[in-house]
PDB file of N, CA and C in Angstrom:
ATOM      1  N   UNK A   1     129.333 -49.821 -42.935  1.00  0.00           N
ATOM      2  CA  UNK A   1     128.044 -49.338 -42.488  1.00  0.00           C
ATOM      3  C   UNK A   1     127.248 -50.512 -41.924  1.00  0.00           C
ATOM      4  N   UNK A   2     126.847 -50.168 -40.497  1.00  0.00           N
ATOM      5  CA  UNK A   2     126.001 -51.177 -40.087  1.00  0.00           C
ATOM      6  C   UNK A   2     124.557 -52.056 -40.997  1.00  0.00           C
ATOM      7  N   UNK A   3     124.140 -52.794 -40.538  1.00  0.00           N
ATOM      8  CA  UNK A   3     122.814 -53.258 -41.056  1.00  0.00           C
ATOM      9  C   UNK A   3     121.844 -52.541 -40.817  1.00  0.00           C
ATOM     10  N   UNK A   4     120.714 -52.054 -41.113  1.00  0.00           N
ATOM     11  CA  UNK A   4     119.661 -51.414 -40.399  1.00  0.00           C
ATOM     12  C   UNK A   4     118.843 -52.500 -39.634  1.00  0.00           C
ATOM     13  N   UNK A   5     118.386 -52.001 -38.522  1.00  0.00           N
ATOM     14  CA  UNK A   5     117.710 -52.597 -37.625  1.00  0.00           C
ATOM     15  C   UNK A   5     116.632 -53.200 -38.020  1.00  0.00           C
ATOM     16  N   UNK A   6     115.884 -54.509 -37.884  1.00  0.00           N
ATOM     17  CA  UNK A   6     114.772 -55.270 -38.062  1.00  0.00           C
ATOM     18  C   UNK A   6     113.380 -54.647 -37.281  1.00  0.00           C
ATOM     19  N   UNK A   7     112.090 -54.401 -37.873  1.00  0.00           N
ATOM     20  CA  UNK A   7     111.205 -53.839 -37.424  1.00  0.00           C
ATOM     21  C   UNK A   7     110.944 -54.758 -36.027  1.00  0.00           C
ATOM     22  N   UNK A   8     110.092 -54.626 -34.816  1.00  0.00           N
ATOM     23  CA  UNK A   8     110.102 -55.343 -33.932  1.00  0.00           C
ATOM     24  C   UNK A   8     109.209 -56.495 -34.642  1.00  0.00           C
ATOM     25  N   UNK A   9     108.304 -56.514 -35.464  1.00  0.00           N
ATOM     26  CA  UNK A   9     107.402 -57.494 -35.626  1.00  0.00           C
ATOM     27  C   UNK A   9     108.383 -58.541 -36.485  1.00  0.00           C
ATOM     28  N   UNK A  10     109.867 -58.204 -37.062  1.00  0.00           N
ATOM     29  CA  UNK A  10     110.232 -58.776 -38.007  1.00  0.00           C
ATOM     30  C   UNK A  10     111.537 -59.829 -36.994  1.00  0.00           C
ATOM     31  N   UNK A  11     111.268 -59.741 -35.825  1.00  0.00           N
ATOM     32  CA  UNK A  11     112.234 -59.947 -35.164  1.00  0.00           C
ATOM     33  C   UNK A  11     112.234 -62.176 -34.837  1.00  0.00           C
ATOM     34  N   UNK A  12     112.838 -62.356 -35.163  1.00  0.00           N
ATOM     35  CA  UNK A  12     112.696 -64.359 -34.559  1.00  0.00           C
ATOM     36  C   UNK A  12     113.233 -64.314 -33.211  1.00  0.00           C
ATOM     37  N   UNK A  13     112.049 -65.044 -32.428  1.00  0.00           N
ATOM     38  CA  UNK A  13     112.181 -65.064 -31.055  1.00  0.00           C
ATOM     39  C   UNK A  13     111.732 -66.680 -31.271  1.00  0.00           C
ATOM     40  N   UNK A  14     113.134 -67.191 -29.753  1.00  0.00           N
ATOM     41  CA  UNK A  14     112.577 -68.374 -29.160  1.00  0.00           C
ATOM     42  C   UNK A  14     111.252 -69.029 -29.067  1.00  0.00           C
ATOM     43  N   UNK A  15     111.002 -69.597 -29.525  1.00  0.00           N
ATOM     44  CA  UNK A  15     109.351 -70.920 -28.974  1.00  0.00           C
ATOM     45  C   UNK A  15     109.474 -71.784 -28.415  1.00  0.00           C
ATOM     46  N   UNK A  16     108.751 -72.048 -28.076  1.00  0.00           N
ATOM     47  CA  UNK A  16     108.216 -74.106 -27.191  1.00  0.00           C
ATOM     48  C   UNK A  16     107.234 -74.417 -27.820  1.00  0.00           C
ATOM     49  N   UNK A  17     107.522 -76.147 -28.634  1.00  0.00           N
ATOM     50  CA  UNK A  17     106.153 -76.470 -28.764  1.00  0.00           C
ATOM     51  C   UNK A  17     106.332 -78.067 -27.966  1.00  0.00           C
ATOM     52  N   UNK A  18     105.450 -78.550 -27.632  1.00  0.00           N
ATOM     53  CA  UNK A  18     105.117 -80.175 -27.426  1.00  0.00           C
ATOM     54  C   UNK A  18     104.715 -80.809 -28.587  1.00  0.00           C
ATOM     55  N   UNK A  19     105.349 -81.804 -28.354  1.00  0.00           N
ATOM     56  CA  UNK A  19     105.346 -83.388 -29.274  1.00  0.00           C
ATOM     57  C   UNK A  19     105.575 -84.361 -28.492  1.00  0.00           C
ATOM     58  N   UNK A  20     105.390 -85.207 -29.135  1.00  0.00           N
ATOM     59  CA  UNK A  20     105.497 -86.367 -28.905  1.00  0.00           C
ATOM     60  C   UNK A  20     106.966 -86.822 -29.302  1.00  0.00           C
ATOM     61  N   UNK A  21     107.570 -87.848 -28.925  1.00  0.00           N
ATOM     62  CA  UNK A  21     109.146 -88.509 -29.558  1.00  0.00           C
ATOM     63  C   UNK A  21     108.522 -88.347 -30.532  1.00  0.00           C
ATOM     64  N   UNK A  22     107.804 -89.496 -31.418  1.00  0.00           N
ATOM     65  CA  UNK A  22     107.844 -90.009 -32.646  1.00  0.00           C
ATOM     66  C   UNK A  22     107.350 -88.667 -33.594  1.00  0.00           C
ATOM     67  N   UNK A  23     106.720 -88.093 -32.834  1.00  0.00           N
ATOM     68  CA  UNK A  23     106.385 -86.531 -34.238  1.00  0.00           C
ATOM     69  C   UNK A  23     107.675 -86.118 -34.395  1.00  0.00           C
ATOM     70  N   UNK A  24     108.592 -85.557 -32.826  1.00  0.00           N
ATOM     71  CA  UNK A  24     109.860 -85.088 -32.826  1.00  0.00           C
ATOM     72  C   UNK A  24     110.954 -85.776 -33.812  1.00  0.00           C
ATOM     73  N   UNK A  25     111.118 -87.069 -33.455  1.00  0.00           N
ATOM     74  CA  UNK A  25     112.066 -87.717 -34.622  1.00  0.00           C
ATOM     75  C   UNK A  25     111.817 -87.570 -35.834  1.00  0.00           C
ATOM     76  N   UNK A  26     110.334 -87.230 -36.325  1.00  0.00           N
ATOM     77  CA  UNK A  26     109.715 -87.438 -37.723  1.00  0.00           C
ATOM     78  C   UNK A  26     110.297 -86.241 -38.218  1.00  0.00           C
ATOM     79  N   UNK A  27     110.008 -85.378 -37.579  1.00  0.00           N
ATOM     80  CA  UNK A  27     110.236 -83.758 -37.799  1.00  0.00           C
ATOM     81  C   UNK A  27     111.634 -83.565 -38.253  1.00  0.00           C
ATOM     82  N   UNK A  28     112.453 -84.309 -37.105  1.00  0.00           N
ATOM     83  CA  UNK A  28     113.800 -84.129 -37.316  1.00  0.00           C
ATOM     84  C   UNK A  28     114.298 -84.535 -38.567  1.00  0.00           C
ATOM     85  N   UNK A  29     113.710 -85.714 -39.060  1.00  0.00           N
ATOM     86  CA  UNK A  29     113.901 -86.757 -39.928  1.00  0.00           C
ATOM     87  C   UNK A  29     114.250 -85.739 -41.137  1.00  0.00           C
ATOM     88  N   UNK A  30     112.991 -85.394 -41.502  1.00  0.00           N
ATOM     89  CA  UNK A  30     112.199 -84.772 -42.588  1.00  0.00           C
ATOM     90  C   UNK A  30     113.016 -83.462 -43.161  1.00  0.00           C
ATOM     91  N   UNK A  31     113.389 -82.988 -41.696  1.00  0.00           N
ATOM     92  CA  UNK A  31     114.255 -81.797 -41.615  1.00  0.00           C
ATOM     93  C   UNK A  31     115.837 -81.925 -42.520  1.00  0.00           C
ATOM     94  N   UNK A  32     116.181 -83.211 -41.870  1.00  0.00           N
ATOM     95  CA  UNK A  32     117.603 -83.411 -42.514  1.00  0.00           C
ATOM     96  C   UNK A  32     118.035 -83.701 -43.345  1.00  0.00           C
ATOM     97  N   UNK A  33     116.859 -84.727 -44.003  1.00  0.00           N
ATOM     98  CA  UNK A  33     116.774 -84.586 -45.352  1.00  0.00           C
ATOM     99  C   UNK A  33     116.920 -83.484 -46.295  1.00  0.00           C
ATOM    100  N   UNK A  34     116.391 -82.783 -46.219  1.00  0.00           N
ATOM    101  CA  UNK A  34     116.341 -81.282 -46.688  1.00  0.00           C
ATOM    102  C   UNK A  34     117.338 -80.639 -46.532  1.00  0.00           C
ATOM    103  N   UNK A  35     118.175 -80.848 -45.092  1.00  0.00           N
ATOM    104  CA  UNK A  35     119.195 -79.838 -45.056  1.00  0.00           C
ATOM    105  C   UNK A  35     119.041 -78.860 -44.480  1.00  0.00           C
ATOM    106  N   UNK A  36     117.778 -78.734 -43.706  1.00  0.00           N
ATOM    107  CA  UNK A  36     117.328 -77.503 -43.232  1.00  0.00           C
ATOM    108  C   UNK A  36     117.117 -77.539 -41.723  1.00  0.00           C
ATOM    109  N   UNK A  37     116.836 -76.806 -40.950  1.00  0.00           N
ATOM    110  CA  UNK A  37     116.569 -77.132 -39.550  1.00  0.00           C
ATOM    111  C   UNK A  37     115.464 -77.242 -38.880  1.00  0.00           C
ATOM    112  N   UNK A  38     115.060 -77.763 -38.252  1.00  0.00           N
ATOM    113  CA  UNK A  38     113.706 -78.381 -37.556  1.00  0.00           C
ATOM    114  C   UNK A  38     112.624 -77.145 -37.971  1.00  0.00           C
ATOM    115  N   UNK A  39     113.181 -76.142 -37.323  1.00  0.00           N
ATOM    116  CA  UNK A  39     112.456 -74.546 -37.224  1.00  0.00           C
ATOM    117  C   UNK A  39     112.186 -74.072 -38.788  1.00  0.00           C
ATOM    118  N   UNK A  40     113.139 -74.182 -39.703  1.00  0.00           N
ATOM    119  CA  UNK A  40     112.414 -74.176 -41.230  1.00  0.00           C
ATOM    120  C   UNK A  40     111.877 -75.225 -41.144  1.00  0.00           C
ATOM    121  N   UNK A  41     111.751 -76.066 -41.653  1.00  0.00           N
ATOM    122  CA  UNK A  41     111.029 -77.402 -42.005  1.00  0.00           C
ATOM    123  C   UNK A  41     109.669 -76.930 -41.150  1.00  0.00           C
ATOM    124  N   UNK A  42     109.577 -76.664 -40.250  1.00  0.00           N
ATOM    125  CA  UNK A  42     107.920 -76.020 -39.164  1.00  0.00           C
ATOM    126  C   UNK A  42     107.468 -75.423 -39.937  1.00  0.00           C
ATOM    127  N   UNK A  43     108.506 -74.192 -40.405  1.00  0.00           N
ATOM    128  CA  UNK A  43     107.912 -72.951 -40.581  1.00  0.00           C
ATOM    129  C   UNK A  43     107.606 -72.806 -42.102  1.00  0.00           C
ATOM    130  N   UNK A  44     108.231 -73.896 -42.961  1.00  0.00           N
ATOM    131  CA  UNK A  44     107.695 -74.269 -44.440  1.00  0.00           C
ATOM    132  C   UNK A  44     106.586 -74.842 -44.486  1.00  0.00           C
ATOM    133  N   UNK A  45     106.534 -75.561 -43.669  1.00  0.00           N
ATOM    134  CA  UNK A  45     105.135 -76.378 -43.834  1.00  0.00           C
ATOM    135  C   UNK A  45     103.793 -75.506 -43.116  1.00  0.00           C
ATOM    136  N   UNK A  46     104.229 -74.797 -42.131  1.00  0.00           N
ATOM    137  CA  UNK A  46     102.949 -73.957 -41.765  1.00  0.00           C
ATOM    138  C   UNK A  46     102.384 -72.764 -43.043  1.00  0.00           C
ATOM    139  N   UNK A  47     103.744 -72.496 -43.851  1.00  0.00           N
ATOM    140  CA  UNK A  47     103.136 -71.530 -44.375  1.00  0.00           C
ATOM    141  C   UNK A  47     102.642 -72.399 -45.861  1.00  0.00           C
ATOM    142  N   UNK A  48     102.033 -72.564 -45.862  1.00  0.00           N
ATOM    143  CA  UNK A  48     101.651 -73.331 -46.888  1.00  0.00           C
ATOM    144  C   UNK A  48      99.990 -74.210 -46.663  1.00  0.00           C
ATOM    145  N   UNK A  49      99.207 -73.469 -46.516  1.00  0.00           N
ATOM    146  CA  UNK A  49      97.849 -73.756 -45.928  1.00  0.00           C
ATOM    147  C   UNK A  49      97.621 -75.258 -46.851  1.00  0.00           C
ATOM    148  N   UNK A  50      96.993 -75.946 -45.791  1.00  0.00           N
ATOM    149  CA  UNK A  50      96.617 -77.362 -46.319  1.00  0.00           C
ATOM    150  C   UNK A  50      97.693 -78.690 -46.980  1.00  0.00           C
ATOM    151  N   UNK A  51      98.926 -77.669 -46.605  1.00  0.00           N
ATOM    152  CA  UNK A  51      99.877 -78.623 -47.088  1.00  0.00           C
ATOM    153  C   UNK A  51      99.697 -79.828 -46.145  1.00  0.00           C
ATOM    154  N   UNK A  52     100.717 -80.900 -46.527  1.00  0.00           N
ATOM    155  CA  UNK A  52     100.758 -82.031 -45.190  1.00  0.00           C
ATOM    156  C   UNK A  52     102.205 -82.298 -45.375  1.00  0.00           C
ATOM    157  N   UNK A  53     102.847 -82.194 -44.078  1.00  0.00           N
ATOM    158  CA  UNK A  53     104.377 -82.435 -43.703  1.00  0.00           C
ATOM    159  C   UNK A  53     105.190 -83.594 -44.675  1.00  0.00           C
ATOM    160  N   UNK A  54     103.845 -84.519 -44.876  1.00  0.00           N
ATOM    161  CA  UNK A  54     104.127 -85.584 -45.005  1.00  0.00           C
ATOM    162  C   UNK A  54     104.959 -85.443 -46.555  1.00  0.00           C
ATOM    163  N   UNK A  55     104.021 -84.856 -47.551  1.00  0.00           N
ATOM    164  CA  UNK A  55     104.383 -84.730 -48.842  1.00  0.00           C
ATOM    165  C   UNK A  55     105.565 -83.917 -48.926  1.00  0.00           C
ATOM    166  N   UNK A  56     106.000 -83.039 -48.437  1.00  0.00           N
ATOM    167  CA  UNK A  56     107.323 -82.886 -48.220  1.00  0.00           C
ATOM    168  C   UNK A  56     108.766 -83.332 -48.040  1.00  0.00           C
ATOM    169  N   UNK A  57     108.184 -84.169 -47.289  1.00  0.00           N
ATOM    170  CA  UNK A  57     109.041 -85.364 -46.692  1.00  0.00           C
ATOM    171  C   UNK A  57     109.205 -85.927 -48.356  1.00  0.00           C
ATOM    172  N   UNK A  58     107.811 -86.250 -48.530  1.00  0.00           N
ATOM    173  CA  UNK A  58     108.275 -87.652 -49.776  1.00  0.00           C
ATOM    174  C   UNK A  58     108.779 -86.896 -50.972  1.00  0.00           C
ATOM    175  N   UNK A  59     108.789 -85.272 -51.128  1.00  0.00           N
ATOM    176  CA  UNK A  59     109.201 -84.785 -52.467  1.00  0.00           C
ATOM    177  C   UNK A  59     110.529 -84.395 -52.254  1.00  0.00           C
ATOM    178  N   UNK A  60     111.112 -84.133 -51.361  1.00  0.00           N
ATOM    179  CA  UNK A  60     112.356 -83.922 -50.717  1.00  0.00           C
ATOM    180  C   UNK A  60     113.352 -84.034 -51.491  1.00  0.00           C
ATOM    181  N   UNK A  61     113.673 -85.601 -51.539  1.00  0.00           N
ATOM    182  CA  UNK A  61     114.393 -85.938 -51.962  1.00  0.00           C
ATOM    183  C   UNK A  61     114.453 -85.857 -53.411  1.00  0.00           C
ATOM    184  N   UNK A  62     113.283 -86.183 -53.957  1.00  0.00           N
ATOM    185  CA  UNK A  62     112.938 -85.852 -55.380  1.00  0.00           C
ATOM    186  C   UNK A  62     113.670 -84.378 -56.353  1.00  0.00           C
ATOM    187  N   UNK A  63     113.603 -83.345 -55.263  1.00  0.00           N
ATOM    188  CA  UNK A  63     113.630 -82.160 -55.411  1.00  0.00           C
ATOM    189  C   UNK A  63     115.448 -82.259 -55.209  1.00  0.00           C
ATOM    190  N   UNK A  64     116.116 -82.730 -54.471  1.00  0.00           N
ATOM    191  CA  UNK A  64     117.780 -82.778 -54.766  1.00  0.00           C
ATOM    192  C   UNK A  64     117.941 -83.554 -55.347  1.00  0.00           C
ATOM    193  N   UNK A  65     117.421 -84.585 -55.865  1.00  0.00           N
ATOM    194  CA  UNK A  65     117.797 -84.862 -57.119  1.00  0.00           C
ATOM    195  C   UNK A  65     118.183 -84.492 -58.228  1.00  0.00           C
ATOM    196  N   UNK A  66     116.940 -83.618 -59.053  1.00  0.00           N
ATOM    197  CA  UNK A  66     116.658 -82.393 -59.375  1.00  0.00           C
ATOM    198  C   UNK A  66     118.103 -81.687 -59.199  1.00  0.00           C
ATOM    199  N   UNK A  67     118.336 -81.188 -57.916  1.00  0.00           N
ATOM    200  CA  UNK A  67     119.482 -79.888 -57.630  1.00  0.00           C
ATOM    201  C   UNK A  67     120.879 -80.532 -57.978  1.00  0.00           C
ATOM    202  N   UNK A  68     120.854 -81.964 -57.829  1.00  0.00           N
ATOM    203  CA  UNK A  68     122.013 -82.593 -57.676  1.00  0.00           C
ATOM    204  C   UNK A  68     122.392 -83.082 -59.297  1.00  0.00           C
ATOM    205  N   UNK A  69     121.474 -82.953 -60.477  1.00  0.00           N
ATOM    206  CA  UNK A  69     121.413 -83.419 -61.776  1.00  0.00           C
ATOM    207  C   UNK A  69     121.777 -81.932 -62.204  1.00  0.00           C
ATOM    208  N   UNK A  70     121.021 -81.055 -62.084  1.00  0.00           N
ATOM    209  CA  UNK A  70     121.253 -79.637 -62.312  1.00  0.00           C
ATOM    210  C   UNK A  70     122.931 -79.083 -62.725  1.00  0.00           C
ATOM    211  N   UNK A  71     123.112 -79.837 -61.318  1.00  0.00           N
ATOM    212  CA  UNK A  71     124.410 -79.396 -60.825  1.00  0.00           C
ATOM    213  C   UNK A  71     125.953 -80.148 -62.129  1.00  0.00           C
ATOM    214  N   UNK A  72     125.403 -81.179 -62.102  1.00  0.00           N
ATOM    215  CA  UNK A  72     125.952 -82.156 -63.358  1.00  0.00           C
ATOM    216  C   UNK A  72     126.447 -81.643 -64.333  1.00  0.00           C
ATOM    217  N   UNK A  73     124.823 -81.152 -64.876  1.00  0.00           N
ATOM    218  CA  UNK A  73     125.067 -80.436 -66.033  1.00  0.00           C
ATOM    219  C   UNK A  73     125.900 -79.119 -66.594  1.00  0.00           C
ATOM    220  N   UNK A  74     125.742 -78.272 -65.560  1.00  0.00           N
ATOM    221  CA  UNK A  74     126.623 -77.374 -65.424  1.00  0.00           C
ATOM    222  C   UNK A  74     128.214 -77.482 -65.196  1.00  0.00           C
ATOM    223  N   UNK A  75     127.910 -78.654 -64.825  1.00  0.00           N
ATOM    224  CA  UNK A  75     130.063 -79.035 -64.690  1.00  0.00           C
ATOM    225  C   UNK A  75     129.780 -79.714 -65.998  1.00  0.00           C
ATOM    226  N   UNK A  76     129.633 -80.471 -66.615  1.00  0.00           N
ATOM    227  CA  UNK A  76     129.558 -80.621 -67.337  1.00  0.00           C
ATOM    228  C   UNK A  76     129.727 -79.737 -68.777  1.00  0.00           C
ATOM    229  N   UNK A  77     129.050 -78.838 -68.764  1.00  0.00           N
ATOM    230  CA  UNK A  77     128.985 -77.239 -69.840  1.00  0.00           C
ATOM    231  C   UNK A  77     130.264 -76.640 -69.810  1.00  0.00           C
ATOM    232  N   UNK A  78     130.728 -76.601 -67.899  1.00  0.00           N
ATOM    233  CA  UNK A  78     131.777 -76.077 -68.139  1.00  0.00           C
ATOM    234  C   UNK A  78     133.371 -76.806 -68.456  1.00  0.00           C
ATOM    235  N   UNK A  79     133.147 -78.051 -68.787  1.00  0.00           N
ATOM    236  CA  UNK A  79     134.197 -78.802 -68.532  1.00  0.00           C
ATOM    237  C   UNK A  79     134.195 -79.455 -69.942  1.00  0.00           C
ATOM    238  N   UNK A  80     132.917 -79.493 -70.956  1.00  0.00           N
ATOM    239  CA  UNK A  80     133.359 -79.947 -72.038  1.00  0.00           C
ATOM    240  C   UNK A  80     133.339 -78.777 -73.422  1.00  0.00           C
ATOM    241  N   UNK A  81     132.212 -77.331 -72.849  1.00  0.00           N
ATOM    242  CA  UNK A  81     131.857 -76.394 -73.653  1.00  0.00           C
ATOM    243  C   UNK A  81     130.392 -76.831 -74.366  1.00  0.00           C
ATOM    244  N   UNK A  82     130.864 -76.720 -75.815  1.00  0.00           N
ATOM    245  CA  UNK A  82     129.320 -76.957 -76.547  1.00  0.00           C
ATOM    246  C   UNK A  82     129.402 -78.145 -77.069  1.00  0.00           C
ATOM    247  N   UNK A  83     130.892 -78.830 -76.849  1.00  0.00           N
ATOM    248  CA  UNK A  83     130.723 -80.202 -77.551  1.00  0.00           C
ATOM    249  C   UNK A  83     129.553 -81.452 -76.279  1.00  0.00           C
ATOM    250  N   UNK A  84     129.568 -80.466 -75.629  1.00  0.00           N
ATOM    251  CA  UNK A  84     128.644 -81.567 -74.341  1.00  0.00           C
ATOM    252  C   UNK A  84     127.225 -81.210 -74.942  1.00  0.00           C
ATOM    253  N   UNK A  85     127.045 -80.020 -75.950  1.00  0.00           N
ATOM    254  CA  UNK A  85     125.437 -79.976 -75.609  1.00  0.00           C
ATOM    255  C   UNK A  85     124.422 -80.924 -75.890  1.00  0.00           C
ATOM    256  N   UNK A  86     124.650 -81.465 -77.202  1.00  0.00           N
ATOM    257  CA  UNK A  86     123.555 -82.779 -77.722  1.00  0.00           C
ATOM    258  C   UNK A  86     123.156 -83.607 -76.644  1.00  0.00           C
ATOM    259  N   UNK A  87     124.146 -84.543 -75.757  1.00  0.00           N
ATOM    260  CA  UNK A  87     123.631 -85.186 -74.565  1.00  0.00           C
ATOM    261  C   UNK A  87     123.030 -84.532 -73.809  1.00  0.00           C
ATOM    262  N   UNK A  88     123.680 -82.977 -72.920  1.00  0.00           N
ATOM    263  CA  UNK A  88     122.977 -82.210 -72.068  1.00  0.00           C
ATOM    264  C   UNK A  88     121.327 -81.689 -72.146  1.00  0.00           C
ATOM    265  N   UNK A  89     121.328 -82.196 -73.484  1.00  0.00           N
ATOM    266  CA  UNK A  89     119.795 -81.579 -73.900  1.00  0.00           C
ATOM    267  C   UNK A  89     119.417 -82.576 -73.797  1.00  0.00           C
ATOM    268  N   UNK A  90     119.609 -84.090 -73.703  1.00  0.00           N
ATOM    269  CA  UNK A  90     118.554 -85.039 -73.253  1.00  0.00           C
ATOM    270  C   UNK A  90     118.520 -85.250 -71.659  1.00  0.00           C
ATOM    271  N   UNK A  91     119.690 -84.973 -70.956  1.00  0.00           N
ATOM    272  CA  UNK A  91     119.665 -84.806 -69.637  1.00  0.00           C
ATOM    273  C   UNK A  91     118.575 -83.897 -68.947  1.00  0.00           C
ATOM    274  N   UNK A  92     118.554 -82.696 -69.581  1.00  0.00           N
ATOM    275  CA  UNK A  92     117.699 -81.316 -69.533  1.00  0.00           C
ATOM    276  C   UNK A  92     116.176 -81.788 -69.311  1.00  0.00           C
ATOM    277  N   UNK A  93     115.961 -82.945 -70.621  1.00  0.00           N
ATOM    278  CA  UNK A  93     114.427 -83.145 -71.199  1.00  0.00           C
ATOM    279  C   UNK A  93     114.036 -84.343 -69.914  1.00  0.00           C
ATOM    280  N   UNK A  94     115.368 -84.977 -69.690  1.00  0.00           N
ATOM    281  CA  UNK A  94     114.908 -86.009 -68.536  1.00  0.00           C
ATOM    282  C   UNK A  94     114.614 -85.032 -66.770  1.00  0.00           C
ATOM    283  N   UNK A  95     115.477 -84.363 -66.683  1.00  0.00           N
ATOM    284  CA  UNK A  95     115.355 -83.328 -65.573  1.00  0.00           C
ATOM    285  C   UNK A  95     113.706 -82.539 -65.773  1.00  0.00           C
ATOM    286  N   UNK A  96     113.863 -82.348 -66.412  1.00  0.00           N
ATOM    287  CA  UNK A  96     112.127 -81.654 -66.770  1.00  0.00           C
ATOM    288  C   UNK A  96     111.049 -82.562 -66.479  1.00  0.00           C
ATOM    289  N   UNK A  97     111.391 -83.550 -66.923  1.00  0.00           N
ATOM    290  CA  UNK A  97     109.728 -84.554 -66.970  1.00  0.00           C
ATOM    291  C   UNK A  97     109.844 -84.819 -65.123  1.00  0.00           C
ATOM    292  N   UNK A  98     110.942 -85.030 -64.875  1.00  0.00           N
ATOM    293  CA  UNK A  98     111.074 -85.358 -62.890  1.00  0.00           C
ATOM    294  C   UNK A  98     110.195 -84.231 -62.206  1.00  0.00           C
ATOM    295  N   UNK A  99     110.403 -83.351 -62.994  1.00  0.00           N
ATOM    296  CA  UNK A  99     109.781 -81.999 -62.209  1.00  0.00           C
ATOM    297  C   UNK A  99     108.000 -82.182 -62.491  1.00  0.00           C
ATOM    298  N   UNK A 100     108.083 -82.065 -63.796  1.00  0.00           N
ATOM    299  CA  UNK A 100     106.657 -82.125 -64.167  1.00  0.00           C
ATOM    300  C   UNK A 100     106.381 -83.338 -63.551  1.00  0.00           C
ATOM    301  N   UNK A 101     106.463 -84.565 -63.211  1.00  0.00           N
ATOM    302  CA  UNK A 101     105.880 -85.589 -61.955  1.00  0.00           C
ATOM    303  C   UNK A 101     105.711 -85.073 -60.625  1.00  0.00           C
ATOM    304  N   UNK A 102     106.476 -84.677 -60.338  1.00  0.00           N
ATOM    305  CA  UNK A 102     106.452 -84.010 -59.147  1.00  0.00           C
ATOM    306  C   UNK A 102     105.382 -82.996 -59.039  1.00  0.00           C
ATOM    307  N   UNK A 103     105.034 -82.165 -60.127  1.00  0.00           N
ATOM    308  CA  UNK A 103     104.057 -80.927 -59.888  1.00  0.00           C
ATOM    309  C   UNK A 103     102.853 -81.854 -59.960  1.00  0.00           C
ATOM    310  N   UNK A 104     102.620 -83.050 -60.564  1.00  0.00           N
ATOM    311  CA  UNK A 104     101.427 -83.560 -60.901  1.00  0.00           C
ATOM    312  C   UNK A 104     101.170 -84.518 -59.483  1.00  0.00           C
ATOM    313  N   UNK A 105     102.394 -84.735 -58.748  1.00  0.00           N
ATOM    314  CA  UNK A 105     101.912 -85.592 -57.247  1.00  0.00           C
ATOM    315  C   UNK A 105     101.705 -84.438 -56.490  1.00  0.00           C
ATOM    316  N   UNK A 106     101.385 -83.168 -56.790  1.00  0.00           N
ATOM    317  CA  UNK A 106     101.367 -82.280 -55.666  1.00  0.00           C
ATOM    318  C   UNK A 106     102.120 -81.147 -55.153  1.00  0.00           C
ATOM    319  N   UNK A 107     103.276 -81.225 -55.728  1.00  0.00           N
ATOM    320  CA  UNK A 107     104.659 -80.756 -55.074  1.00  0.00           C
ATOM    321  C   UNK A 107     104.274 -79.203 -56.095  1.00  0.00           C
ATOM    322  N   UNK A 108     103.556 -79.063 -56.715  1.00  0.00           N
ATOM    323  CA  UNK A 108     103.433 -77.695 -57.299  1.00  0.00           C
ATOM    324  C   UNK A 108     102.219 -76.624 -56.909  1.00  0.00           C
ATOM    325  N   UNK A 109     101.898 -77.011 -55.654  1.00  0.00           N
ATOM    326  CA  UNK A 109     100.984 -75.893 -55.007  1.00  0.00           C
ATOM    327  C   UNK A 109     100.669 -74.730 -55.261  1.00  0.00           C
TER     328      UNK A 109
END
């Protein structure tokens, strides 16, 4: 069964915007970090009133960190069972406080 059709207002159409190189490279920059493409990275930061590109940029990485420790742990769970948990729970408590810094520089809007 097909997909159902997207309302017209729900539809992504082509844009143009102007920049400058150095916004353009910044943009790009910021973007790849993330993993995401120029057009998200725009369209995250617009929706987010009063945000600034900038703090994004700098929590970025912060935030795969985060995904990339996450990720640890879970191979981890599955690779040792419950004899991993005692350490995993200080990993957990260290993963937590990264976050809670992060919400306190901003990153929790």
């Amino acid at each position: 069964m097909a997909r159902p059709r997207k309302a017209e207002a729900e539809i992504a159409r082509r844009r143009e915007i102007q920049v400058d190189d150095a916004t353009w490279a910044a943009l790009k920059k910021a973007a790849a970090k993330g993993g995401i493409s120029i057009s998200e990275y725009v369209r995250r930061c617009c929706s987010q009133p009063g945000a600034n590109p900038a703090d994004g940029a700098r929590i970025l990485p912060a935030i795969q960190a985060v995904e990339i420790a996450l990720g640890e742990v879970a191979a981890a769970l599955r690779g040792q069972g419950h004899a991993a948990i005692p350490d995993l729970l200080l990993e957990l408590v260290a993963i937590e406080r990264l976050c809670a810094d992060l919400q306190r520089q901003g990153g929790g809007r």
